[in-house]
C-alpha atoms as a PDB file:
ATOM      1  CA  UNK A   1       0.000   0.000   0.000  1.00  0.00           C
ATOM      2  CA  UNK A   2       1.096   3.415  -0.443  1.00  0.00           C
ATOM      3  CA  UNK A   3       0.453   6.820   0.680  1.00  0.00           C
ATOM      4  CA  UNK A   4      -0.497   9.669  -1.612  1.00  0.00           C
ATOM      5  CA  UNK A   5      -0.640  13.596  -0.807  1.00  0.00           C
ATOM      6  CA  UNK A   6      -3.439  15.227  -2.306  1.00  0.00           C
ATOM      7  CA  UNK A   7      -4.821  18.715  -2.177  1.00  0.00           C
ATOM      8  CA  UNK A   8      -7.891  20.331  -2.509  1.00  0.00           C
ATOM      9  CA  UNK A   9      -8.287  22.333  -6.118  1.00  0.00           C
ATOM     10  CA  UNK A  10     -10.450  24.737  -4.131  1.00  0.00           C
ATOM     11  CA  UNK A  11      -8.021  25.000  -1.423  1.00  0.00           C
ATOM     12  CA  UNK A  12      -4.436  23.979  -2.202  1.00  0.00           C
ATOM     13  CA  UNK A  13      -3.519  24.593   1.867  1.00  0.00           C
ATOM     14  CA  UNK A  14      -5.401  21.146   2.972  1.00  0.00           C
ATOM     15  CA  UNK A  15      -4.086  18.813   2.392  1.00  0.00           C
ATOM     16  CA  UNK A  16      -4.882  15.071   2.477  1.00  0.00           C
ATOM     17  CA  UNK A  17      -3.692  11.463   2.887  1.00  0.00           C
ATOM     18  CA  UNK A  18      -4.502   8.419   0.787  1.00  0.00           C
ATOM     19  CA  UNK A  19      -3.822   4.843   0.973  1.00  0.00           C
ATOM     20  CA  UNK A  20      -4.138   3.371  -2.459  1.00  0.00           C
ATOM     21  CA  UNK A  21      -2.752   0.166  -4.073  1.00  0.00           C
ATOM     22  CA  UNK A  22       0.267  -0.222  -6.553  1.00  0.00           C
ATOM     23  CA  UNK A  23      -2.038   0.057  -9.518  1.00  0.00           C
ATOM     24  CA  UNK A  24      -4.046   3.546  -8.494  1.00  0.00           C
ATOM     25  CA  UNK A  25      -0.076   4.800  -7.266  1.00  0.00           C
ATOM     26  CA  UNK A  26       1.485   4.282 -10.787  1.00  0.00           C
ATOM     27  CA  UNK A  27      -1.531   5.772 -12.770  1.00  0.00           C
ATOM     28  CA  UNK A  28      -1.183   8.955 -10.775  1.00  0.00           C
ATOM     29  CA  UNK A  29       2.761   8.831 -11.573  1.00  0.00           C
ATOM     30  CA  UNK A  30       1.605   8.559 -14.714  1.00  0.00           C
ATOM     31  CA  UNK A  31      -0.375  11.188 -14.872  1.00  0.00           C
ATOM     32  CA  UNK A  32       1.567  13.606 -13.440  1.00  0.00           C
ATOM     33  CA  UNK A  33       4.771  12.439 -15.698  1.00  0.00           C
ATOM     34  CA  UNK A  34       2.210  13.483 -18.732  1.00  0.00           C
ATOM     35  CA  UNK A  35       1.131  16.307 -17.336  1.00  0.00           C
ATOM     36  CA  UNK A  36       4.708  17.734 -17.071  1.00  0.00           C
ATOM     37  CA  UNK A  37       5.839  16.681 -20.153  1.00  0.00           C
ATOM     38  CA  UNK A  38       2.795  17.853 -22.294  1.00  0.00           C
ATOM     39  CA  UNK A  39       4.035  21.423 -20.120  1.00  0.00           C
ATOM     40  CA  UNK A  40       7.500  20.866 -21.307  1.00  0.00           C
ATOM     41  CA  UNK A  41       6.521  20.419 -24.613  1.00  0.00           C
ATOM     42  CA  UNK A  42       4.175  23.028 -25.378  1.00  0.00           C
ATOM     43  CA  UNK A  43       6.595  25.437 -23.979  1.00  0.00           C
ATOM     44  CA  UNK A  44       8.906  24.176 -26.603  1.00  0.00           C
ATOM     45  CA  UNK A  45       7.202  24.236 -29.233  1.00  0.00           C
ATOM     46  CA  UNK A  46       5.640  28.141 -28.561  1.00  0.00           C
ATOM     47  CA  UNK A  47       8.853  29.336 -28.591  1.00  0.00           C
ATOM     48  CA  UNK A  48      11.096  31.638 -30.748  1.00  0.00           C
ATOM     49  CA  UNK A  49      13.829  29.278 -31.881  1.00  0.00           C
ATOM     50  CA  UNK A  50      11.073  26.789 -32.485  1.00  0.00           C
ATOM     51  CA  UNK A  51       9.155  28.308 -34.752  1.00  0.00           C
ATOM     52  CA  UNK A  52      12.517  29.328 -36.693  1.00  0.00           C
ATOM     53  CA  UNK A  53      13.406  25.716 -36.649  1.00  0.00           C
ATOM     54  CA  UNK A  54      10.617  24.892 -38.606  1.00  0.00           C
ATOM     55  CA  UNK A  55      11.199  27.928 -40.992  1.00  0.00           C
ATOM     56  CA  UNK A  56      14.764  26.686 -41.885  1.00  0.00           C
ATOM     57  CA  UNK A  57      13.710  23.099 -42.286  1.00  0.00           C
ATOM     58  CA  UNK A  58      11.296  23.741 -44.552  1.00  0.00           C
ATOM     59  CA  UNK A  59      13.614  26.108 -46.817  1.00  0.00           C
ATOM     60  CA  UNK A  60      15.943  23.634 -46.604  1.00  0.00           C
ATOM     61  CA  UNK A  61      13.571  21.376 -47.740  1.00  0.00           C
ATOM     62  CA  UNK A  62      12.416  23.602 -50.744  1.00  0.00           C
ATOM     63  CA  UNK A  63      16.269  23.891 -51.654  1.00  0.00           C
ATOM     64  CA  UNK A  64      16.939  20.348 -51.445  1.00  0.00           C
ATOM     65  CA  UNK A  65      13.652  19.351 -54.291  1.00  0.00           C
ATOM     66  CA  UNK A  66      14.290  22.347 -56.021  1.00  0.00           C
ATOM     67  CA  UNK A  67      17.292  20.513 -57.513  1.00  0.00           C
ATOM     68  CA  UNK A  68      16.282  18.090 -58.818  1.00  0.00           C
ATOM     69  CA  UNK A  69      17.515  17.340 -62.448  1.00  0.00           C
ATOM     70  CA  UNK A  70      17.782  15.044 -65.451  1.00  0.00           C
ATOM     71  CA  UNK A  71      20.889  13.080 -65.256  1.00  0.00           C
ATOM     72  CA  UNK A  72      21.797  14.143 -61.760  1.00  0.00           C
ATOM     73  CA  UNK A  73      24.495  11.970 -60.056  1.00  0.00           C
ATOM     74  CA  UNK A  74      22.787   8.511 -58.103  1.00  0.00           C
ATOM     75  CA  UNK A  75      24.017  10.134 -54.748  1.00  0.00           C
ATOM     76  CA  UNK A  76      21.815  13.351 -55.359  1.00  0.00           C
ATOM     77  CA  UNK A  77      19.141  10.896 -56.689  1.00  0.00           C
ATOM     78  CA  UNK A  78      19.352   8.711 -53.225  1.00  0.00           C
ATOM     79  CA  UNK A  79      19.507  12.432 -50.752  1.00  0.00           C
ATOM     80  CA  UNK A  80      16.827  13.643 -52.647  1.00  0.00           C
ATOM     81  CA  UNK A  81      14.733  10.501 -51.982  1.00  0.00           C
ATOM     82  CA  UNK A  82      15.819   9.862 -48.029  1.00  0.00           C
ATOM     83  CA  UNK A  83      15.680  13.576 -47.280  1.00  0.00           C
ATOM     84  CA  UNK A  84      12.055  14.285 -47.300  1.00  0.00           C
ATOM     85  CA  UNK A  85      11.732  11.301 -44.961  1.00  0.00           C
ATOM     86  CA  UNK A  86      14.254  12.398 -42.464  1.00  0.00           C
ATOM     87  CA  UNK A  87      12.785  15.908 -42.023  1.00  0.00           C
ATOM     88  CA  UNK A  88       9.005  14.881 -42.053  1.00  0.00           C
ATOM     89  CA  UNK A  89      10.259  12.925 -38.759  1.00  0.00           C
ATOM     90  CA  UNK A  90      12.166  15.731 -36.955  1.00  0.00           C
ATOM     91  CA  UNK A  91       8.681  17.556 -37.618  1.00  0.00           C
ATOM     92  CA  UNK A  92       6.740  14.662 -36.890  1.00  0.00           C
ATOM     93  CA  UNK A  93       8.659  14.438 -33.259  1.00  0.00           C
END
């Protein structure tokens, strides 16, 4: 059994105990892991160098299809074709 803290939303200076079990215990871990990194990541992803992340990978992108051309070395060919890939992921997360 363990022992959770808990607080009142409508008065965060009580303050109670609670016995759960090892199921109910990890859930609320859980939840508060999520809650902090969901607050982590938004913060992230509002900010400045952020948002001019994105700008730069998608110029980069442009550049990258925008040369695209007959009889262009196999090496271009195969960046060309792994390239879109690899920044739809750093996007993607």
């Amino acid at each position: 059994m363990n022992v959770i803290t808990k607080q009142y939303r409508s008065n965060p200076s009580v303050e109670i105990e609670v016995v759960t079990d090892g199921c109910v215990y990890n859930r609320l871990r859980l939840e508060k892991l999520n809650r902090r990194c969901a607050k982590t990541c938004r913060r992230m992803i509002k900010s400045q160098w952020f948002y001019w992340l994105v700008i730069i990978l998608v110029f980069l992108n442009t550049l990258v299809l925008a040369t695209e051309h007959y009889g262009q070395p196999d090496w271009l060919d195969l960046f060309q074709g792994r390239q879109p890939v690899a920044v739809a992921a750093v996007l993607a997360g």
